[in-house]
C-alpha atoms as a PDB file:
ATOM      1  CA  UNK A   1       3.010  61.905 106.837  1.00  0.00           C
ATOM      2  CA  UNK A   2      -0.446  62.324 108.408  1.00  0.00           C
ATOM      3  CA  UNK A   3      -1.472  60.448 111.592  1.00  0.00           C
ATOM      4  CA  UNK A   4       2.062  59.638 112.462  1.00  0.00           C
ATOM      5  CA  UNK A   5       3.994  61.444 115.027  1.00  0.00           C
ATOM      6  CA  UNK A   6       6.880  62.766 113.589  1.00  0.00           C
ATOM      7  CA  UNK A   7       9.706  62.057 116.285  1.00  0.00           C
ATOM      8  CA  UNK A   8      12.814  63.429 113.899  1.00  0.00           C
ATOM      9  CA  UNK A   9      13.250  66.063 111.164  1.00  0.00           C
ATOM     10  CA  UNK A  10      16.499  66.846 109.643  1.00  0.00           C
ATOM     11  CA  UNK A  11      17.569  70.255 109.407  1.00  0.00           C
ATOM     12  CA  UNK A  12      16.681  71.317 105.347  1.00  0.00           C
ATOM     13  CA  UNK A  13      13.570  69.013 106.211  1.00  0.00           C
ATOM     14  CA  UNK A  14      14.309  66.339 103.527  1.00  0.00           C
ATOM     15  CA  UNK A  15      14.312  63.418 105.731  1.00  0.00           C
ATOM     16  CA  UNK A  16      12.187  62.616 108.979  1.00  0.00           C
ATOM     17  CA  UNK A  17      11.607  59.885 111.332  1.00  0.00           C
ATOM     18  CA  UNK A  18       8.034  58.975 112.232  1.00  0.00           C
ATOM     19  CA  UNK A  19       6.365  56.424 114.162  1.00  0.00           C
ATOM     20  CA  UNK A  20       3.663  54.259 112.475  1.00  0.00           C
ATOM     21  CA  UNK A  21       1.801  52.642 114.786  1.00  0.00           C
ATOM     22  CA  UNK A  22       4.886  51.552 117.341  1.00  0.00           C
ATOM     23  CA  UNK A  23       7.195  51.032 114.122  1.00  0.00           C
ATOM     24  CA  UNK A  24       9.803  53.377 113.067  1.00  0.00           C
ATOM     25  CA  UNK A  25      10.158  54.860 109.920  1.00  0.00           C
ATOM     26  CA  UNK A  26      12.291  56.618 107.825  1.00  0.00           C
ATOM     27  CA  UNK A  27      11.076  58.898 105.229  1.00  0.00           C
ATOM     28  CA  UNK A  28      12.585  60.528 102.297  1.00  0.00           C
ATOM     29  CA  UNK A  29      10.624  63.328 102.037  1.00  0.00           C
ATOM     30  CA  UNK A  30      10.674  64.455  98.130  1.00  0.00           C
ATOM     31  CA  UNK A  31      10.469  60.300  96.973  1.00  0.00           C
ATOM     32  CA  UNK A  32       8.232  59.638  99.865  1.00  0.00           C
ATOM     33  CA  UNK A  33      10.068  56.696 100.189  1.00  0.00           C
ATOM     34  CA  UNK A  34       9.503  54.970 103.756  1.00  0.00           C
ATOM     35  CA  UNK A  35      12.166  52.983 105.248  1.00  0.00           C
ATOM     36  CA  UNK A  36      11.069  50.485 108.033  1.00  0.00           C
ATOM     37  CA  UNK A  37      13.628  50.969 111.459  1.00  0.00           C
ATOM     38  CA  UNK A  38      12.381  48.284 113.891  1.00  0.00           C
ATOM     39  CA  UNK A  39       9.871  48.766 116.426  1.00  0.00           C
ATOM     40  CA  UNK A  40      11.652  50.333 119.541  1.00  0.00           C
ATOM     41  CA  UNK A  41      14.551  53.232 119.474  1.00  0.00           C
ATOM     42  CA  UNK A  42      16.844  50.490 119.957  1.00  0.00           C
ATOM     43  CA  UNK A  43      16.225  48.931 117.277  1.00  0.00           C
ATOM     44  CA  UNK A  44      15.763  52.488 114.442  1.00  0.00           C
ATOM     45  CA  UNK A  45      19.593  53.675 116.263  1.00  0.00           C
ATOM     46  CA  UNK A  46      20.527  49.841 114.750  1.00  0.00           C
ATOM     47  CA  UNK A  47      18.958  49.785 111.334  1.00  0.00           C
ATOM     48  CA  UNK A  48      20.169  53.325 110.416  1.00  0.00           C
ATOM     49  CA  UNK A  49      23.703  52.636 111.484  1.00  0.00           C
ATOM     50  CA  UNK A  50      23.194  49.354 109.092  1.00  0.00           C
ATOM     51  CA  UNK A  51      22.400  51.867 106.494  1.00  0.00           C
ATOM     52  CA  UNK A  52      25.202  54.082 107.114  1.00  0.00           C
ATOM     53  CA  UNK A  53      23.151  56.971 109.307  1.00  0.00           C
ATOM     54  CA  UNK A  54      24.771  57.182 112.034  1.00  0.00           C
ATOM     55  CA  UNK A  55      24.276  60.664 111.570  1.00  0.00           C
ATOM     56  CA  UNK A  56      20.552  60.325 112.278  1.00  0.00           C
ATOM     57  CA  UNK A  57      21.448  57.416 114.962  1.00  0.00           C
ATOM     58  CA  UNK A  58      23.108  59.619 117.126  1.00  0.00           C
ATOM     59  CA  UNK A  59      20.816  62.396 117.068  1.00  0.00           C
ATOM     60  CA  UNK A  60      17.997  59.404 118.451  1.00  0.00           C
ATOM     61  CA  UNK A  61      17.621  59.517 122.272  1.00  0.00           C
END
């Protein structure tokens, strides 16, 4: 997404993590669906091992 640094892509690019103005985001790439992760690392790792990424969540340093 424009204007947002993008701070993790997943490997066939379908999925990437961006941060929105000190708020991390989740975004399905082909539904452009955006998934709000908290506002600190800390808090995305969390939220994405809620959702059952803790694929993603351990990739997040």
């Amino acid at each position: 997404m424009a204007g947002a640094p993008t701070i993790w892509v997943s490997g066939d690019m379908s999925e990437q993590i961006s941060d929105f103005n000190g708020e991390y985001t989740l975004i399905l790439i082909s539904s452009k669906q955006r998934i709000s992760l908290g506002k600190s690392l800390e808090a995305a790792r969390k939220k994405l091992k809620e959702l059952g990424r803790e694929d993603i969540a351990n990739q997040l340093r």
